[in-house]
N, C-alpha and C. Protein backbone atom coordinates (compact mmCIF):
# COMPACT_ATOMS: atom_id res chain seq x y z
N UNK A 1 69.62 -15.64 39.50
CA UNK A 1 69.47 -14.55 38.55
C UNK A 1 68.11 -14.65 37.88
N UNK A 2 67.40 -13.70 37.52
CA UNK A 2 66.36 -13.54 37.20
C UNK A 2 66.09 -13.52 35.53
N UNK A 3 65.23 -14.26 35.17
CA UNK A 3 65.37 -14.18 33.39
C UNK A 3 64.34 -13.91 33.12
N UNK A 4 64.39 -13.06 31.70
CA UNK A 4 62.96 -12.24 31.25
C UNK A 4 62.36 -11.05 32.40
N UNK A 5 60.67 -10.88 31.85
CA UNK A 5 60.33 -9.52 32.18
C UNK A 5 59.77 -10.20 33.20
N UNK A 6 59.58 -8.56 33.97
CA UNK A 6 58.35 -9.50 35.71
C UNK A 6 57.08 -9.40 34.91
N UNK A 7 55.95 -9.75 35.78
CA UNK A 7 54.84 -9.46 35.09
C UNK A 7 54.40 -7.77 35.15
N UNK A 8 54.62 -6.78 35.95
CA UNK A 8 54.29 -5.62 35.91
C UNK A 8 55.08 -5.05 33.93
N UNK A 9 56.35 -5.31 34.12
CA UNK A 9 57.00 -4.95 32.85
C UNK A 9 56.38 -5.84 31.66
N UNK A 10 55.79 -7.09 31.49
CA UNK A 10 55.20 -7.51 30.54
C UNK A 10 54.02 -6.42 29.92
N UNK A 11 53.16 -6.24 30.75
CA UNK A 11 52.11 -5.54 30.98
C UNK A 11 52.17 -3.93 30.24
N UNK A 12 53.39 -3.47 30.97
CA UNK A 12 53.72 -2.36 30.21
C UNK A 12 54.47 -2.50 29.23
N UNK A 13 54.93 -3.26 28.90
CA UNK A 13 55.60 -3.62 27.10
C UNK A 13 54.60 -3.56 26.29
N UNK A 14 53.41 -4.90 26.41
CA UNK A 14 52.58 -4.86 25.69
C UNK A 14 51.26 -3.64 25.85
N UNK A 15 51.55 -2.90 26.50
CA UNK A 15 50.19 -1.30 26.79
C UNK A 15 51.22 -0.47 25.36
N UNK A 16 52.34 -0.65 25.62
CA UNK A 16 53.42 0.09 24.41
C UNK A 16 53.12 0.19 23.20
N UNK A 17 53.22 -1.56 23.13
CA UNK A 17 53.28 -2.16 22.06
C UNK A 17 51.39 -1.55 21.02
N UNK A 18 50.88 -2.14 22.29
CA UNK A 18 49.13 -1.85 21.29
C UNK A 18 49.03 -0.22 21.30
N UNK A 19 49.66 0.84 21.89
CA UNK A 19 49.92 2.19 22.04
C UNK A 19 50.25 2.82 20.34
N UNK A 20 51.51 1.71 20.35
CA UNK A 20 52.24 2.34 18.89
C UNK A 20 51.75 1.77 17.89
N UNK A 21 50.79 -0.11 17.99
CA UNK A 21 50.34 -0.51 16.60
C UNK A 21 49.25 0.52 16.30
N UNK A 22 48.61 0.97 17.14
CA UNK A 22 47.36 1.55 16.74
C UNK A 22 47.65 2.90 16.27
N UNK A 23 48.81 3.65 16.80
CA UNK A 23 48.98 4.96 15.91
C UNK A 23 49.43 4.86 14.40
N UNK A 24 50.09 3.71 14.16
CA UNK A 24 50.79 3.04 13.22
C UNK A 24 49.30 2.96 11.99
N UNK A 25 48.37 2.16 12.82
CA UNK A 25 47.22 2.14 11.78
C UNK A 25 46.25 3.53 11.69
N UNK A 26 46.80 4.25 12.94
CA UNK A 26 45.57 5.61 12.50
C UNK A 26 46.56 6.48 11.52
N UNK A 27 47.39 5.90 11.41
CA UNK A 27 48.62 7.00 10.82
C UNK A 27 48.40 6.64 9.37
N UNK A 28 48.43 4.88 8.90
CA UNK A 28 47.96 4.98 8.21
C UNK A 28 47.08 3.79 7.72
N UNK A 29 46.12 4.33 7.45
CA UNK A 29 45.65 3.52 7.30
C UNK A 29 45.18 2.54 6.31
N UNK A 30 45.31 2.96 5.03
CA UNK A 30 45.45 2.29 3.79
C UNK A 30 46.49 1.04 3.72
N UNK A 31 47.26 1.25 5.17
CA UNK A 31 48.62 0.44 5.04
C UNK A 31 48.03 -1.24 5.51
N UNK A 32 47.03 -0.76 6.42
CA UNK A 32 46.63 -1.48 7.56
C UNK A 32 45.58 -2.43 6.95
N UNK A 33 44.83 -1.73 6.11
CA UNK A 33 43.26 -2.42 5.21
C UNK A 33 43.55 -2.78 4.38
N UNK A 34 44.73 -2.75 3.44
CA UNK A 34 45.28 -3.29 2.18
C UNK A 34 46.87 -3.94 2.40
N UNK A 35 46.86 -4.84 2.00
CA UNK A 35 47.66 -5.70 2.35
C UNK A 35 48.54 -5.18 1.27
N UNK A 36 48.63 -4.86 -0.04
CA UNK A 36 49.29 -4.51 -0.91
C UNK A 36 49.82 -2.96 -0.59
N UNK A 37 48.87 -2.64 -0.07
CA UNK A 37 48.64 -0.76 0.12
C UNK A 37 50.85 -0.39 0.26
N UNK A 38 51.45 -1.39 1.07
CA UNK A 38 52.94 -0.61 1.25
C UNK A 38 53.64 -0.59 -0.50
N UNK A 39 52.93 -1.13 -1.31
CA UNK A 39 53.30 -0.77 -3.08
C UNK A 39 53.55 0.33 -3.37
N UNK A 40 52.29 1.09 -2.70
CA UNK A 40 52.24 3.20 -3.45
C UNK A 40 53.30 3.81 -2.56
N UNK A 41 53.86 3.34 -2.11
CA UNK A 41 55.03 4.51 -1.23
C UNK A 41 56.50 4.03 -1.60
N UNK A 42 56.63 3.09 -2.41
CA UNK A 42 58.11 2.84 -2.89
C UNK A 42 57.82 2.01 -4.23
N UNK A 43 59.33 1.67 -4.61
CA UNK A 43 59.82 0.55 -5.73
C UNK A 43 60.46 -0.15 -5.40
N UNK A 44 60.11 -1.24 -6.12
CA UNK A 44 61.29 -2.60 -5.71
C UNK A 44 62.50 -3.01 -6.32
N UNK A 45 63.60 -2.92 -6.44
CA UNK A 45 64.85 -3.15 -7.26
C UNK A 45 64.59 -4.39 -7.47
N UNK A 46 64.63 -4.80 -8.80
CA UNK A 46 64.39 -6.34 -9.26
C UNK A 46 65.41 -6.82 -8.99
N UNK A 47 66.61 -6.10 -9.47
CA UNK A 47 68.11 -7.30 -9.03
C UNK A 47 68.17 -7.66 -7.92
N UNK A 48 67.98 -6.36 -6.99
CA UNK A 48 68.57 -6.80 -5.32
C UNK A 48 67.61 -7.42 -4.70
N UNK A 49 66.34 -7.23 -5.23
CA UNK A 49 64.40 -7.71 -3.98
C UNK A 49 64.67 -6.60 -3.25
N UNK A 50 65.34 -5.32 -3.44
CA UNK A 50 65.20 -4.62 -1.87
C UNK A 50 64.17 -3.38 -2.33
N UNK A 51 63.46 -3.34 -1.13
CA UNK A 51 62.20 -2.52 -1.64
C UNK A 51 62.84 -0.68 -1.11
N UNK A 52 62.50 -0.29 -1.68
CA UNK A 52 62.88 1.17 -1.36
C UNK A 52 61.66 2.49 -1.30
N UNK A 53 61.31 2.32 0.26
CA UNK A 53 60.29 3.27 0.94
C UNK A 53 60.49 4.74 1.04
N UNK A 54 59.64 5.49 0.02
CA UNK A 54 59.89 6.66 -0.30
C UNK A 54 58.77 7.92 0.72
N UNK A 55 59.37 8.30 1.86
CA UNK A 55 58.50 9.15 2.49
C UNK A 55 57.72 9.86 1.99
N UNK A 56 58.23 10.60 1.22
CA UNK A 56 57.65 11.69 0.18
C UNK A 56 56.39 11.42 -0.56
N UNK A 57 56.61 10.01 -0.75
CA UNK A 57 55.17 9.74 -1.69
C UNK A 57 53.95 9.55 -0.21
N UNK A 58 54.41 8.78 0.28
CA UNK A 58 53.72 8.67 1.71
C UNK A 58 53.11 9.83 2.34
N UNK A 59 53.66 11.11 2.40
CA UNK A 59 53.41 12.10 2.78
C UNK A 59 52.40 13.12 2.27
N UNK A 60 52.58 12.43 1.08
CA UNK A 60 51.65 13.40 -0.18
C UNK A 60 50.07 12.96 0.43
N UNK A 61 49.81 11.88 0.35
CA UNK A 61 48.82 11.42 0.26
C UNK A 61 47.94 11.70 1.75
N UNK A 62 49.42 11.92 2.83
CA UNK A 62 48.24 12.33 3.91
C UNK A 62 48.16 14.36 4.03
N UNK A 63 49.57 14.57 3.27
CA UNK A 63 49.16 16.35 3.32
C UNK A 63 47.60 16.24 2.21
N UNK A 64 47.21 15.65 1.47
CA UNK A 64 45.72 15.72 0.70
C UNK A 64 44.91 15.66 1.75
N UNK A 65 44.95 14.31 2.64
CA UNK A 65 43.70 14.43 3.79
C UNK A 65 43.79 15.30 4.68
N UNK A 66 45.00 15.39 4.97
CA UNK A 66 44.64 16.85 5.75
C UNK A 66 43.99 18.17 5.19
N UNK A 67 44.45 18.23 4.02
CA UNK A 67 43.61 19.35 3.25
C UNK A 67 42.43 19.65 2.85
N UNK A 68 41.82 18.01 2.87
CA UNK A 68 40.78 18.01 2.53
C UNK A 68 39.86 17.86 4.25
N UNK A 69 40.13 17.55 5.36
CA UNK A 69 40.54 17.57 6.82
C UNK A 69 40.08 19.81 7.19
N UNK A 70 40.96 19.84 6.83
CA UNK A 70 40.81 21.52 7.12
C UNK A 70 39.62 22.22 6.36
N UNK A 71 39.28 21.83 5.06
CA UNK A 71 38.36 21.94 4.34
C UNK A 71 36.82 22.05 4.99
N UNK A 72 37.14 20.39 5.43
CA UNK A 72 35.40 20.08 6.14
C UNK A 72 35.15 20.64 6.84
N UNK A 73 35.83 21.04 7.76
CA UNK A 73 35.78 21.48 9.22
C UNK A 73 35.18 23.03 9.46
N UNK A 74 35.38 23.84 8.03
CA UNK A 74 35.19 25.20 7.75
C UNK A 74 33.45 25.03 7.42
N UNK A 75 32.86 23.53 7.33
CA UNK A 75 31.62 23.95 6.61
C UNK A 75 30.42 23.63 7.66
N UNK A 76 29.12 24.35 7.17
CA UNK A 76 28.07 23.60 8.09
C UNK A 76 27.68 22.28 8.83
N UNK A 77 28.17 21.53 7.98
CA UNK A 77 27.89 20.08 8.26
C UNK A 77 28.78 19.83 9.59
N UNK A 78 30.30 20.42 9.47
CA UNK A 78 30.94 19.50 10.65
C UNK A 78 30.55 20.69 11.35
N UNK A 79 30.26 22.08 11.58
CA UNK A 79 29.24 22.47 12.84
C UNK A 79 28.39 21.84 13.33
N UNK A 80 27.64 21.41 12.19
CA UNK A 80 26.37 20.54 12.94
C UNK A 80 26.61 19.65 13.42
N UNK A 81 27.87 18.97 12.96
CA UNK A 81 28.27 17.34 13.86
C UNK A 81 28.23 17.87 15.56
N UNK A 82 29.86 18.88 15.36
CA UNK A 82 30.47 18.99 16.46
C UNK A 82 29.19 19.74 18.13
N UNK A 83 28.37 20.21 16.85
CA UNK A 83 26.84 20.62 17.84
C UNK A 83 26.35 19.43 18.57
N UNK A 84 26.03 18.75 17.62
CA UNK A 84 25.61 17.16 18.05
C UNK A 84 25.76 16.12 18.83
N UNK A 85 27.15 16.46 18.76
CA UNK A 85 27.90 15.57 19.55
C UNK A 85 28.26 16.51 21.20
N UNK A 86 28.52 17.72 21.22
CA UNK A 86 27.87 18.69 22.73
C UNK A 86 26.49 18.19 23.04
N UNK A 87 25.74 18.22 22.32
CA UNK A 87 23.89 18.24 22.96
C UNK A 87 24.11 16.93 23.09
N UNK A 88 24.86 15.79 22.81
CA UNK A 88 24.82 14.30 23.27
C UNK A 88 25.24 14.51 24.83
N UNK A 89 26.33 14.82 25.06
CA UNK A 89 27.15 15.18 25.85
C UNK A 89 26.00 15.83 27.08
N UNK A 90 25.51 16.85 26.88
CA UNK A 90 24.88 17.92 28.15
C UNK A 90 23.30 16.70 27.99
N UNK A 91 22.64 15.67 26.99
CA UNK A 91 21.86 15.14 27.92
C UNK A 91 22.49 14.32 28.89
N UNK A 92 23.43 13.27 28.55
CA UNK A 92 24.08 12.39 29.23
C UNK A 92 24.18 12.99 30.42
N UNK A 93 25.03 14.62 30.90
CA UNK A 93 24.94 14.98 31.63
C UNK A 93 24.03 15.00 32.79
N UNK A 94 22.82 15.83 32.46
CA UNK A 94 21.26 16.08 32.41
C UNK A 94 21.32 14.58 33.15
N UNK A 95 20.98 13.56 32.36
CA UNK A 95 20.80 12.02 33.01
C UNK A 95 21.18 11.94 33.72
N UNK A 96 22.92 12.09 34.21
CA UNK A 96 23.33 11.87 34.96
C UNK A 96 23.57 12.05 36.63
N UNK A 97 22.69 13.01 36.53
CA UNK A 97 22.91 14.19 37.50
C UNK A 97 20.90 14.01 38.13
N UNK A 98 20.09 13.24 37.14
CA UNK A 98 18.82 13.10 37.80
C UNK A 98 18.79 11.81 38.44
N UNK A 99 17.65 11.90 39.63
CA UNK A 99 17.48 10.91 40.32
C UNK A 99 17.39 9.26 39.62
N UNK A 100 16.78 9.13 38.34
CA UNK A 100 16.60 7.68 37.67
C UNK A 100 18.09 7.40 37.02
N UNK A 101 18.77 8.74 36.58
CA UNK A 101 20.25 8.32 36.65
C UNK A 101 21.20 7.79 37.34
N UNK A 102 20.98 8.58 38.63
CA UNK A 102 21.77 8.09 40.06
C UNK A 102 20.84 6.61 40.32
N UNK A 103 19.97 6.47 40.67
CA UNK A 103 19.44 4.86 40.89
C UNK A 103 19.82 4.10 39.67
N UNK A 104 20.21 3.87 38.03
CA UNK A 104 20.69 3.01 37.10
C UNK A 104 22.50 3.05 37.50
N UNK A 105 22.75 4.47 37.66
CA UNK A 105 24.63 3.98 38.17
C UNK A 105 24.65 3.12 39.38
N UNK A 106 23.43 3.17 40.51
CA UNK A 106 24.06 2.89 41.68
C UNK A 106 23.90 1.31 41.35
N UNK A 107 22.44 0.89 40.78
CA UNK A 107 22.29 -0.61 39.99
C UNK A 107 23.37 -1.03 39.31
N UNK A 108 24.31 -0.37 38.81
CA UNK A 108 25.35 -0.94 37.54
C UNK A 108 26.44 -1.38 38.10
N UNK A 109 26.53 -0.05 39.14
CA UNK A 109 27.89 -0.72 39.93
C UNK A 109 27.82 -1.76 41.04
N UNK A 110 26.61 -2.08 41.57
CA UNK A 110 26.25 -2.99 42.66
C UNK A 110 27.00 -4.30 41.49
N UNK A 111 25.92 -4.35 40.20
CA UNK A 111 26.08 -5.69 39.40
C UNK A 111 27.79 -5.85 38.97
N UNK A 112 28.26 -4.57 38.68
CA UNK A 112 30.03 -4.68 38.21
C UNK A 112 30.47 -5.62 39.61
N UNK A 113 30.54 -4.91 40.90
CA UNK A 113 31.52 -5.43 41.89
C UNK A 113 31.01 -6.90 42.00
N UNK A 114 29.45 -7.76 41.92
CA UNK A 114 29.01 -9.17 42.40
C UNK A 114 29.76 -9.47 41.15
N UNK A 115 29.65 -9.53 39.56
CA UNK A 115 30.76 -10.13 39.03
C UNK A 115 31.90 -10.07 38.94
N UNK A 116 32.24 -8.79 39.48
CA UNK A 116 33.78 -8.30 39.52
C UNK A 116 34.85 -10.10 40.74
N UNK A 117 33.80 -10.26 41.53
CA UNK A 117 34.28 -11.19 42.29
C UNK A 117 33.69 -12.21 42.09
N UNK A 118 33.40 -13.14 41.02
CA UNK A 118 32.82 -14.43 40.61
C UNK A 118 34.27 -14.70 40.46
């Protein structure tokens, strides 16, 4: 009989696992950088120690960033980002697609596969 995971299922447990910590910290993230930070979303019953996690307060604080989220997005500045970040995009392109581009990929990948097999 076989005990525990094979290695293919390890592999995908832990792709899961770092899948959901990391939404966990983009979700929130005050939770993640402050060690105290799980304080502002509940109270603690002194008699029992049992802490009591209040969504609602939790929620508040990210319907603000979102609001303030929808806000930015209406103004010049994040045009100019989201511009910025296209014209990054179409040189890379541009590079990619010219001859000193194609000779640095074909160099990069020669060097990936000789260490790929050290």
């Amino acid at each position: 009989m076989n005990n525990g995971f094979s290695p293919r299922e390890r592999v995908t447990l832990y792709s899961a696992r770092i899948t959901i910590e990391s939404h966990f910290r983009n979700l929130s993230a005050d939770l993640a950088s402050d060690i105290l930070g799980w304080k502002r979303y509940g109270k603690n019953d002194t008699e029992s120690d049992f802490f009591d996690f209040y969504p609602a307060w939790f929620m508040k604080a990210r319907h603000e960033e979102l609001r303030f989220q929808e806000a930015l997005v209406h103004t010049q500045l994040f045009v100019g980002y989201v511009d910025s970040r296209r014209n990054e995009y179409l040189e890379r392109e541009k590079l990619s697609h010219s001859e000193a581009g194609k000779r640095i990929a074909k160099w990069m990948l020669k060097k990936w596969k000789e260490n790929r097999h050290r």
